[in-house]
Protein backbone atom coordinates (compact mmCIF):
# COMPACT_ATOMS: atom_id res chain seq x y z
CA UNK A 1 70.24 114.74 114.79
CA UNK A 2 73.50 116.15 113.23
CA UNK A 3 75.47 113.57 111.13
CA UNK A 4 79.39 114.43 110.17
CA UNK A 5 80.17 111.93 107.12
CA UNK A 6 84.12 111.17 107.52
CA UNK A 7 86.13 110.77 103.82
CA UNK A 8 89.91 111.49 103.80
CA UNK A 9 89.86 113.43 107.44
CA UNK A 10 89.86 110.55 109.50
CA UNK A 11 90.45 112.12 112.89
CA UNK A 12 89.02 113.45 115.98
CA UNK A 13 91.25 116.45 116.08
CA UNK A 14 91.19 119.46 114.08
CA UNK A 15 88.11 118.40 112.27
CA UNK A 16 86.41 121.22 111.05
CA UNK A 17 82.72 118.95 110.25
CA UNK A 18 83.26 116.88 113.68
CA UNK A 19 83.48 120.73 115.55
CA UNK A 20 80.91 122.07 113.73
CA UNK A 21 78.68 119.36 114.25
CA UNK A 22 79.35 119.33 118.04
CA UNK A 23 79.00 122.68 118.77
CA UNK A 24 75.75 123.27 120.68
CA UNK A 25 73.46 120.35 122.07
CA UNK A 26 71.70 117.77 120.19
CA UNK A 27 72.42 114.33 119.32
CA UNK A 28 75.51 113.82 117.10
CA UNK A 29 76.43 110.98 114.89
CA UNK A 30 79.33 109.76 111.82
CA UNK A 31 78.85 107.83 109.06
CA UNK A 32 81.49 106.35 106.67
CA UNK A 33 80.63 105.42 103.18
CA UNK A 34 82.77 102.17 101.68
CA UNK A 35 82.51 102.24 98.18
CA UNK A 36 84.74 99.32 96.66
CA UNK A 37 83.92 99.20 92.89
CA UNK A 38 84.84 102.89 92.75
CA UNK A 39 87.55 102.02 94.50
CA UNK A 40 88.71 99.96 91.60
CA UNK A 41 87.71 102.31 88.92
CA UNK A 42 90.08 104.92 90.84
CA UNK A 43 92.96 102.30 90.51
CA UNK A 44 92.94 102.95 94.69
CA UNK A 45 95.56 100.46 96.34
CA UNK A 46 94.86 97.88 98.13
CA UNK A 47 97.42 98.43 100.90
CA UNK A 48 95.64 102.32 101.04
CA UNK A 49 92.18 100.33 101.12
CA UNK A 50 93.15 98.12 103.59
CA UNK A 51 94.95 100.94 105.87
CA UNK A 52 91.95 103.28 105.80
CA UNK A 53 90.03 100.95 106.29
CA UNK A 54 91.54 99.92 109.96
CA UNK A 55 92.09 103.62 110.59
CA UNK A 56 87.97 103.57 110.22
CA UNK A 57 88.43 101.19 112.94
CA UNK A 58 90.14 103.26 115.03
CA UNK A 59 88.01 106.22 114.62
CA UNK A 60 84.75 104.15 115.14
CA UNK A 61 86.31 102.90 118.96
CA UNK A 62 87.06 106.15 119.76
CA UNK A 63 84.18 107.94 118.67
CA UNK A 64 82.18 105.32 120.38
CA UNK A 65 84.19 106.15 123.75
CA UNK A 66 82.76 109.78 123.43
CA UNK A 67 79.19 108.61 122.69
CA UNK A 68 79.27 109.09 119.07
CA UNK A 69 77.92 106.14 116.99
CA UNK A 70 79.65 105.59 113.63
CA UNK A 71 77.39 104.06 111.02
CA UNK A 72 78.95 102.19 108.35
CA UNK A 73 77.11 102.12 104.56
CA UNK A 74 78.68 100.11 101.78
CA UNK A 75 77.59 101.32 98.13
CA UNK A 76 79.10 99.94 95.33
CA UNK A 77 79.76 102.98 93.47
CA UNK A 78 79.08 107.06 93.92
CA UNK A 79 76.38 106.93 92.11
CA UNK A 80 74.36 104.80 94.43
CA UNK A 81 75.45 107.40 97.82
CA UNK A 82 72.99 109.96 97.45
CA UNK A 83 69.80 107.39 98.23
CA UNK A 84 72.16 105.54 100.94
CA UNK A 85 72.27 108.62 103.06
CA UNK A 86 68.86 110.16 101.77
CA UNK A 87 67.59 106.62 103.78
CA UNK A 88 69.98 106.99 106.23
CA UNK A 89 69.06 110.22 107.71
CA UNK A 90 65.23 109.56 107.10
CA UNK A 91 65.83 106.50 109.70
CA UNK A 92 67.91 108.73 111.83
CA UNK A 93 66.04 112.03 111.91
CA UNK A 94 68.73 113.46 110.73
CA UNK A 95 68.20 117.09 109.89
CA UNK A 96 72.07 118.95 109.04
CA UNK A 97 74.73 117.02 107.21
CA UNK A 98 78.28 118.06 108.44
CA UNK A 99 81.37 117.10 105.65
CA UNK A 100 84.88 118.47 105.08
CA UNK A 101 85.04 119.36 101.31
CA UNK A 102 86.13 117.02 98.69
CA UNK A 103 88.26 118.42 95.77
CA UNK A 104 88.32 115.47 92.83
CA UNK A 105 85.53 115.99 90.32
CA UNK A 106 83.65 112.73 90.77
CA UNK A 107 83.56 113.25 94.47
CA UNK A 108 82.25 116.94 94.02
CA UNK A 109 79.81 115.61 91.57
CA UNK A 110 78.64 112.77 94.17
CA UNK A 111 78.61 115.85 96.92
CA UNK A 112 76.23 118.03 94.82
CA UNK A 113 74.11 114.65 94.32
CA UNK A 114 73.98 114.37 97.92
CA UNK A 115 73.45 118.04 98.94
CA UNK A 116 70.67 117.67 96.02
CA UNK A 117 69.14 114.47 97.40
CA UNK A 118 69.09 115.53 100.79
CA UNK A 119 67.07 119.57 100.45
CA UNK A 120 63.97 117.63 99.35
CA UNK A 121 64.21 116.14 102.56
CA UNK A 122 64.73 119.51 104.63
CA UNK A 123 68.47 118.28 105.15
CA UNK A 124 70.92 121.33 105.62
CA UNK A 125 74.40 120.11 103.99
CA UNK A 126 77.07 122.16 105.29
CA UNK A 127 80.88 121.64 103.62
CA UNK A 128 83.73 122.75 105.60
CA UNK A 129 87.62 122.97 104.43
CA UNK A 130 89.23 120.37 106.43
CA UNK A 131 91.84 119.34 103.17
CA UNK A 132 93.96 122.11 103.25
CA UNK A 133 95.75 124.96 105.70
CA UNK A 134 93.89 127.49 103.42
CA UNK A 135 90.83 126.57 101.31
CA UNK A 136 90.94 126.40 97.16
CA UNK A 137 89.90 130.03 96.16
CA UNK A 138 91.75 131.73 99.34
CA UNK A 139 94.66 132.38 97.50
CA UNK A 140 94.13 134.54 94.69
CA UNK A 141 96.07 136.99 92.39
CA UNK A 142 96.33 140.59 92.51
CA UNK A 143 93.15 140.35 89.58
CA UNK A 144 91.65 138.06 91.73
CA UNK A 145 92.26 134.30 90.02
CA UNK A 146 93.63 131.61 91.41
CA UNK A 147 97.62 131.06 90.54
CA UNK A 148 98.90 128.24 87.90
CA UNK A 149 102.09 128.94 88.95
CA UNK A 150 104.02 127.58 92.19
CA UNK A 151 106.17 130.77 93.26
CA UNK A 152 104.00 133.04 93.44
CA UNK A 153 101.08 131.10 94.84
CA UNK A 154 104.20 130.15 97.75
CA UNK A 155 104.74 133.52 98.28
CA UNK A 156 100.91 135.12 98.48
CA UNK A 157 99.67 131.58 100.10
CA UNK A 158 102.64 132.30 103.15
CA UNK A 159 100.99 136.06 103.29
CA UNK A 160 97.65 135.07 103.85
CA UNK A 161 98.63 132.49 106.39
CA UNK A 162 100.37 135.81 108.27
CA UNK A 163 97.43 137.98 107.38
CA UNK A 164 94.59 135.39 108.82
CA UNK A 165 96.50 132.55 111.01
CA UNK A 166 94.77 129.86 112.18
CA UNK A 167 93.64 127.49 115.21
CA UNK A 168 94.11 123.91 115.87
CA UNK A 169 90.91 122.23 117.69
CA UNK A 170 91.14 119.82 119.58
CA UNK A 171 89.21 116.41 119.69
CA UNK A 172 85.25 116.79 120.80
CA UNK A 173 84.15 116.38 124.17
CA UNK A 174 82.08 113.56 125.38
CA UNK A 175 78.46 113.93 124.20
CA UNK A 176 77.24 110.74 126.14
CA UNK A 177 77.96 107.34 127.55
CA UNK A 178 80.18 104.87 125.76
CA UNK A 179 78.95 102.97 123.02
CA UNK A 180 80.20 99.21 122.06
CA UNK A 181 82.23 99.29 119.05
CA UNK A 182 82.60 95.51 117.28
CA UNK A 183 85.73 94.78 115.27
CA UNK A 184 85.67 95.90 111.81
CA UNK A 185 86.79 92.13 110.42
CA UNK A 186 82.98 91.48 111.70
CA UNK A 187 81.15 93.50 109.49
CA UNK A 188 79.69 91.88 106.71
CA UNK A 189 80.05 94.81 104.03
CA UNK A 190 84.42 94.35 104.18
CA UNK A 191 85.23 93.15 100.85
CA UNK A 192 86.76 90.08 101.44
CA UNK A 193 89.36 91.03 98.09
CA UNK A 194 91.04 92.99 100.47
CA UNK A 195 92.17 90.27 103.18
CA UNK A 196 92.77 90.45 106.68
CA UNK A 197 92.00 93.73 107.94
CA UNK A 198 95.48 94.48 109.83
CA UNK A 199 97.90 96.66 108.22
CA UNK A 200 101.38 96.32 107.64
CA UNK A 201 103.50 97.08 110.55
CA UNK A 202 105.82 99.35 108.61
CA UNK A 203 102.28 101.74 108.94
CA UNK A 204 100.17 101.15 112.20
CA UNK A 205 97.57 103.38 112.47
CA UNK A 206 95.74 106.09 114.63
CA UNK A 207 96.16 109.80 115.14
CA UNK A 208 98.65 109.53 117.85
CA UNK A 209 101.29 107.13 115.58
CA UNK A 210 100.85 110.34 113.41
CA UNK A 211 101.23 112.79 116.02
CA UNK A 212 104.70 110.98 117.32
CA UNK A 213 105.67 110.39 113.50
CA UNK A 214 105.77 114.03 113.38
CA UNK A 215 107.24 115.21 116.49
CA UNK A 216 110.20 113.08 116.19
CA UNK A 217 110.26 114.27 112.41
CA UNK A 218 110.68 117.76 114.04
CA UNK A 219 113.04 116.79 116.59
CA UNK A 220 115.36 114.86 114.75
CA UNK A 221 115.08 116.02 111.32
CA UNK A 222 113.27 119.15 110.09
CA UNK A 223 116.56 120.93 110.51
CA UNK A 224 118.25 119.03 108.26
CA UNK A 225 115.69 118.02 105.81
CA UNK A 226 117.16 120.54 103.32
CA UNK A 227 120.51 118.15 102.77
CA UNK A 228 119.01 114.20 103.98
CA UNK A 229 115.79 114.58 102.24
CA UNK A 230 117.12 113.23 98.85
CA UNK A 231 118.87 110.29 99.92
CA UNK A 232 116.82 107.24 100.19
CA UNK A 233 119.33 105.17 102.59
CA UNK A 234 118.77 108.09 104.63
CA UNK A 235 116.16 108.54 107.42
CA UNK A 236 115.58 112.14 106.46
CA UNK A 237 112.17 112.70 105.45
CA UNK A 238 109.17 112.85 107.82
CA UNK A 239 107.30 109.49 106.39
CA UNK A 240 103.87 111.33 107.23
CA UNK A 241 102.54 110.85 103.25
CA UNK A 242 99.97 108.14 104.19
CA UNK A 243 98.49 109.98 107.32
CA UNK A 244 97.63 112.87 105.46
CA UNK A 245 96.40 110.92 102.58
CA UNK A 246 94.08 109.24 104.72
CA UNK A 247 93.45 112.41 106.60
CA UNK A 248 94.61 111.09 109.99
CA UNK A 249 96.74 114.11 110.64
CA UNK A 250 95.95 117.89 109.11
CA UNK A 251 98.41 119.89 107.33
CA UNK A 252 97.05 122.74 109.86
CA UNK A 253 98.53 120.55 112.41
CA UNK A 254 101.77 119.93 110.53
CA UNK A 255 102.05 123.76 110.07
CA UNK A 256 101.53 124.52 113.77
CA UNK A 257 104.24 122.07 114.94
CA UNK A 258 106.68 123.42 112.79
CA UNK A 259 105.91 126.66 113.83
CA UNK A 260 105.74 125.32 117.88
CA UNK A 261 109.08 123.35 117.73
CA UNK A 262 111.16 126.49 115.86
CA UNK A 263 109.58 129.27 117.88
CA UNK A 264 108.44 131.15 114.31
CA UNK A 265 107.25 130.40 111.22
CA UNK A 266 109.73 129.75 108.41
CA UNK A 267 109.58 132.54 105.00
CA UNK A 268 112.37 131.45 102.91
CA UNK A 269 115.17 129.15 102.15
CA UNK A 270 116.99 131.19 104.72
CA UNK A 271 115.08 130.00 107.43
CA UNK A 272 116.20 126.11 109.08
CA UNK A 273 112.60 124.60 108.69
CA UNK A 274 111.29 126.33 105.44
CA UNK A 275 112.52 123.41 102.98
CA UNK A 276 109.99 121.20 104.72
CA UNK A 277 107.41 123.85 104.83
CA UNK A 278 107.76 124.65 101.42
CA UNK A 279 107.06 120.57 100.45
CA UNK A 280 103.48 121.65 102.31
CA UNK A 281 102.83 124.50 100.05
CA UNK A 282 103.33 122.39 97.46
CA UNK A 283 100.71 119.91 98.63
CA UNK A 284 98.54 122.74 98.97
CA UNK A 285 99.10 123.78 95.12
CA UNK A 286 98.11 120.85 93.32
CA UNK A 287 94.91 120.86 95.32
CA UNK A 288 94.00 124.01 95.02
CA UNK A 289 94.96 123.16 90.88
CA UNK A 290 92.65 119.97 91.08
CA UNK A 291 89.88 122.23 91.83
CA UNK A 292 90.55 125.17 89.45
CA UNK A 293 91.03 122.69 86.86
CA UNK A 294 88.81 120.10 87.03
CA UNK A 295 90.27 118.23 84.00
CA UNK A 296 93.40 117.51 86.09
CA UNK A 297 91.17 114.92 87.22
CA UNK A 298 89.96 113.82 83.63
CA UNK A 299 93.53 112.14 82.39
CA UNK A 300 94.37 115.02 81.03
CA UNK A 301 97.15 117.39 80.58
CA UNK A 302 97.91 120.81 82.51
CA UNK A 303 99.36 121.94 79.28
CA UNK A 304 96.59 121.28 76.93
CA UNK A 305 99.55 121.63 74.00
CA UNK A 306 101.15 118.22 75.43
CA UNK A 307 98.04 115.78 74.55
CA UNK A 308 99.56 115.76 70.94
CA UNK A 309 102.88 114.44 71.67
CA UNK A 310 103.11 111.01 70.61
CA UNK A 311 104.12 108.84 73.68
CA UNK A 312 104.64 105.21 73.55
CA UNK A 313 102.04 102.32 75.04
CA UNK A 314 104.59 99.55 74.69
CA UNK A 315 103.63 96.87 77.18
CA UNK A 316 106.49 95.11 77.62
CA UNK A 317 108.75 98.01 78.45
CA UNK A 318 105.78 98.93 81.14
CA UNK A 319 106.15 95.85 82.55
CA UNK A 320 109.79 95.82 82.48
CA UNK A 321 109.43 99.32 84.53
CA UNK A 322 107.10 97.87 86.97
CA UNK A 323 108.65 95.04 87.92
CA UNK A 324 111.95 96.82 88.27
CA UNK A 325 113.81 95.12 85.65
CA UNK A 326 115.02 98.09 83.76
CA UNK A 327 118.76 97.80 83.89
CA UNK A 328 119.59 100.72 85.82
CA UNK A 329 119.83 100.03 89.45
CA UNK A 330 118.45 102.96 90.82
CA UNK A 331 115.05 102.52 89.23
CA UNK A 332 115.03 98.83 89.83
CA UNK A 333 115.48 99.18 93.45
CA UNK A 334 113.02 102.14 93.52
CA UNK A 335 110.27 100.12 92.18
CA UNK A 336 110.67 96.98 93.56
CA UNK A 337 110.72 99.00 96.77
CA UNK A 338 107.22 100.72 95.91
CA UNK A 339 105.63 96.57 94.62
CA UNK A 340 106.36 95.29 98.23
CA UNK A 341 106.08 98.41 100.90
CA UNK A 342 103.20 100.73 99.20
CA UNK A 343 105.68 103.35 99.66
CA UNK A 344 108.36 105.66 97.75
CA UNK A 345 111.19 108.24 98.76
CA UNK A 346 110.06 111.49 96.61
CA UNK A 347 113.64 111.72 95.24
CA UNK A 348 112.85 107.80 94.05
CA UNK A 349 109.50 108.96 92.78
CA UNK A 350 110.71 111.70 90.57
CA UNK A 351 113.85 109.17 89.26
CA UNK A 352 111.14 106.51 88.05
CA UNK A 353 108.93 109.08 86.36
CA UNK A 354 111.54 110.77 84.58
CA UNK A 355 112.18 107.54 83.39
CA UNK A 356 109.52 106.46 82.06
CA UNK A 357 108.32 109.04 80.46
CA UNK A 358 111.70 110.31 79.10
CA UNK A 359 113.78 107.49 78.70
CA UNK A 360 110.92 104.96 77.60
CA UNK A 361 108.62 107.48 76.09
CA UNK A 362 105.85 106.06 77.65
CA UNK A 363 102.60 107.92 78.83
CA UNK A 364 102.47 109.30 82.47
CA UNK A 365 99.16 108.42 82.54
CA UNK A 366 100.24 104.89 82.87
CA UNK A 367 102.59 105.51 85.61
CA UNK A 368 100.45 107.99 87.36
CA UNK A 369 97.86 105.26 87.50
CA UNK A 370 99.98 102.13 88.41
CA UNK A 371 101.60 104.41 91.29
CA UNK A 372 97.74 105.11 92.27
CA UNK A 373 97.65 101.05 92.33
CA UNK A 374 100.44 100.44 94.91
CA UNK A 375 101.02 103.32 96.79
CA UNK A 376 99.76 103.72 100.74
CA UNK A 377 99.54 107.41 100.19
CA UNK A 378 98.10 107.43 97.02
CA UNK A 379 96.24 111.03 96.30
CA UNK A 380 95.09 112.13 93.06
CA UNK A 381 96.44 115.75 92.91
CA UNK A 382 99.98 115.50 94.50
CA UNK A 383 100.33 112.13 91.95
CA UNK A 384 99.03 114.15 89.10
CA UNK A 385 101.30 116.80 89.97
CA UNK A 386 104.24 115.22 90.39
CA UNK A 387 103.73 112.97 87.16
CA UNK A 388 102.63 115.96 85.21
CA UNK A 389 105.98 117.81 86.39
CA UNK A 390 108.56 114.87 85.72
CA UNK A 391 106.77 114.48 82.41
CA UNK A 392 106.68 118.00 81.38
CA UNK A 393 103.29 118.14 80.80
CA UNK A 394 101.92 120.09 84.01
CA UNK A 395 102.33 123.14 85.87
CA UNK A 396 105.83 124.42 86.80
CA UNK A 397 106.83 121.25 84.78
CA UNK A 398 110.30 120.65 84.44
CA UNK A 399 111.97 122.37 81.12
CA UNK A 400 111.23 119.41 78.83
CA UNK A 401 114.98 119.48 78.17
CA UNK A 402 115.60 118.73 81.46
CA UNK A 403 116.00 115.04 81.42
CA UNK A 404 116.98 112.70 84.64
CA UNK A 405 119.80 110.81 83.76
CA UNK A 406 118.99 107.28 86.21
CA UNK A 407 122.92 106.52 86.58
CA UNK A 408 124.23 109.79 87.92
CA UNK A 409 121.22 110.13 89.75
CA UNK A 410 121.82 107.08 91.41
CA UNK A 411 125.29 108.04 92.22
CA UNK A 412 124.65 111.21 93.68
CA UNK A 413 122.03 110.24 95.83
CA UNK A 414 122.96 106.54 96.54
CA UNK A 415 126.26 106.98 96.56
CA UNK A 416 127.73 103.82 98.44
CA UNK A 417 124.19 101.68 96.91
CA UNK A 418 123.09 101.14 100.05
CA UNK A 419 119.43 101.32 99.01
CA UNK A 420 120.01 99.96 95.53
CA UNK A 421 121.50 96.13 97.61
CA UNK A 422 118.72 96.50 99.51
CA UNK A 423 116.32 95.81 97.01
CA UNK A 424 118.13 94.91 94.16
CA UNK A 425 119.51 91.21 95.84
CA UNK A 426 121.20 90.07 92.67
CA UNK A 427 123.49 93.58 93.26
CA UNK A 428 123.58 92.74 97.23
CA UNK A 429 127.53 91.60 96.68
CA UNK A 430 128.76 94.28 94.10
CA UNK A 431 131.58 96.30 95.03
CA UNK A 432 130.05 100.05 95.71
CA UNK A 433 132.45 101.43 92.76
CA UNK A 434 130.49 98.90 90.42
CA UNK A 435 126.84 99.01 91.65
CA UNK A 436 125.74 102.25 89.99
CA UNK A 437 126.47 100.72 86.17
CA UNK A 438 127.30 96.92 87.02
CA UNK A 439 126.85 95.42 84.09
CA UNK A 440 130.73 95.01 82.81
CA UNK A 441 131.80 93.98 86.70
CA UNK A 442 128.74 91.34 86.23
CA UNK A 443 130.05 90.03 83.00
CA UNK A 444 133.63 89.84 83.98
CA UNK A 445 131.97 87.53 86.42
CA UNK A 446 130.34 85.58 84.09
CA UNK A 447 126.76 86.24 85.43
CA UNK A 448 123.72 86.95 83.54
CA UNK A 449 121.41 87.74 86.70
CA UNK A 450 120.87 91.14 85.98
CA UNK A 451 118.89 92.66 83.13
CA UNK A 452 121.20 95.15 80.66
CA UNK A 453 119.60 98.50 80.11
CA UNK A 454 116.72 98.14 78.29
CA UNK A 455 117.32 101.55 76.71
CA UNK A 456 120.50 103.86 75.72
CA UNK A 457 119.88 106.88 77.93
CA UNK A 458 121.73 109.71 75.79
CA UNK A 459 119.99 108.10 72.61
CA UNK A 460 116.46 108.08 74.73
CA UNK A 461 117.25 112.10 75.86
CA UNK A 462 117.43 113.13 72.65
CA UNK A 463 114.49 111.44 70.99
CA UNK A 464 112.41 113.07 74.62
CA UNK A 465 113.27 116.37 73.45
CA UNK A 466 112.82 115.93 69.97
CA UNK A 467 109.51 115.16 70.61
CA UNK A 468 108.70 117.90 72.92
CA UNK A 469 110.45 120.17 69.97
CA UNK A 470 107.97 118.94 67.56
CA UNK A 471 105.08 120.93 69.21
CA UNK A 472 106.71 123.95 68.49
CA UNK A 473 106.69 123.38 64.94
């Protein structure tokens, strides 16, 4: 028996474990591992929880249509996985262990467990790259290390794409007869914290929602992308975050449609399709940077320099930023936006980190975790990235000088407010000429339902930069 244990590559189609594992004859089977209180302890969402969870589902039904059973184990924690599936195969007779490789260090340290657990039963464990278009430790340096650095990785990462290329595989063929598949809400080991077991409509799942999320992505906007994607009123980005999160679509299959709909693959800025390829490569970095740098995963900073500056832990301005009840309209709307969809515009993303960090002082740690809380598409290393980059901490980090300012950011990418009366409801009426900096049009008014900026920006700028200053002395 051959066993392919699904993670974060929930599909049937270019799965490098699923093809491996059905390659020749013999019985084939899946497992999925639920581990809840881990969960937790990786501040995992809820809505990303509850939308893996039905994309398990999914894959279970059709899995079961091509005679594949999927076994379902709940452990509370890592720790407890290696005996799970040193039982499991033992009752199944399983004899090779197919996975796609896992790239955070408490997963790799549960892998080696496993691999571990499993030779004393004669268990072949056999990890596949099924994360990334080209595996951690492809892309290397002329001396042979891997890069810290994004441009150059970009450049020698699009090289070795040329040099090797790559095929798409499609979904398994049927091993067997069909096999009943109950609902999921049935099973006794769903934690009932997470509630009903549908997810929100704004994100059904299923590789083929994925699939037509990206071809009318490529249809309608890749050409574009490089002037919509950094306005959030707009419909300009491809809104594919939480299928490859979850795995549901590859980046190898994200690559290949590209390449399919424009009739060549994109090398630079030049080139109508490369912005959007280039947003790819970066995905591809930080990954390849979580696993060079395992401490990426630890809390701690790219630039080991950075751990000394003093940031703030002030709780009430936290909160304040949470909740959306900063002052400044742009980052209001942006988070209240992320509290009730799971989801935020990139342009949004980097607005609210640059202000907290740089305009509150306050640790990206805390907002890299509270964006882990509530986002659909949470993932560790493009989070980490792009918290360690807007806070000036991480690699290719932004000059630490280089400070967002929320009001003209707001105004050149929201420039009527559409998005910022969508969410912000007590700005729903302001005239567009007021709703970047309302605050005087509000008072005139004589309405206090609006917060006034919780912080001076210019004043806040310079005491960021003083601070990053102070580590050169």
């Amino acid at each position: 028996m051959k066993l392919v244990w699904f993670r974060n590559d929930l599909r049937l189609a270019d799965n490098p474990a699923l093809r491996h594992a059905c390659a020749g004859d013999g019985p084939v089977a899946a497992l999925f591992i639920i581990s809840p209180t881990q969960w937790r302890q990786h501040k995992m969402a809820p809505i990303r929880q509850r939308f893996m969870l039905a994309q398990v589902d999914e894959l279970g039904r059709e899995l079961a249509a091509l005679g594949i059973p999927l076994h379902l184990l709940r452990v509370e924690t890592f720790a407890e996985a290696p005996a799970a599936l040193a039982d499991l195969c033992r009752e199944q007779g399983v004899t090779q262990l197919y996975a796609n490789q896992a790239i955070e260090i408490d997963e790799q340290r549960r892998d080696h467990a496993v691999s571990a657990a499993l030779a004393e039963q004669a268990v072949s464990c056999h990890w596949l790259n099924g994360c990334c278009v080209l595996p951690p430790g492809r892309v290397l340096t002329g001396s042979g290390e891997m890069f810290k650095v994004f441009t150059p990785f970009s450049r020698a990462w699009l090289k070795a794409l040329d040099e090797e290329g790559f095929v798409i595989h499609r979904a398994p063929a049927p091993r067997g007869e069909p096999l009943p598949w109950p609902p999921l809400a049935e099973r006794a080991w769903v934690d009932e914290t997470l509630g009903e077991l549908t997810t929100d409509p704004r994100w059904p799942v299923g590789e083929a929602e994925a699939r037509r999320r990206l071809n009318d992505f490529l249809e309608q906007a890749v050409l574009d992308y490089g002037e919509t994607r950094d306005f959030p009123a707009i419909a300009g980005t491809s809104v594919l975050s939480p299928y490859l999160a979850a795995g549901i679509i590859s980046p190898r299959q994200c690559v290949a449609a590209l390449q399919q709909r424009l009739g060549y693959r994109p090398q630079s800025k030049a080139q109508p399709g490369f912005v959007w390829l280039n947003e790819l490569i970066w995905r591809e970095f930080y990954r390849h940077l979580l696993v060079l740098i395992p401490t990426l995963s630890m809390n701690r900073p790219f630039k080991p320099e950075t751990a000394a500056l003093p940031w703030s832990w002030d709780p009430d301005a936290f909160a304040a930023w949470c909740e959306g009840r900063t002052g400044y309209p742009i980052v209001d709307a942006a988070m209240r936006c992320l509290n009730t969809t799971g989801w935020m515009h990139n342009r949004l993303r980097m607005i609210v980190a640059s202000f907290l960090t740089k305009d509150l002082h306050i640790h990206w740690r805390l907002g890299e975790d509270y964006f882990m809380s509530r986002l659909i598409d949470g993932d560790l290393a493009a989070n980490n990235g792009g918290w360690q980059w807007a806070a000036g901490t991480g690699a290719d980090a932004a000059p630490y000088f280089r400070v967002f300012n929320p009001t003209t950011q707001g105004q050149r990418f929201d420039p009527q407010g559409e998005f910022i009366r969508t969410w912000v409801t007590e700005l729903a009426d302001i005239p567009p000429a007021y709703v970047h900096q309302p605050h005087d049009w509000l008072r005139l008014k004589g309405r206090q339902d609006y917060p006034a900026p919780m912080v001076d920006h210019a004043v806040a700028r310079a005491r960021a930069i003083e601070m990053f200053r102070s580590l050169e002395k």
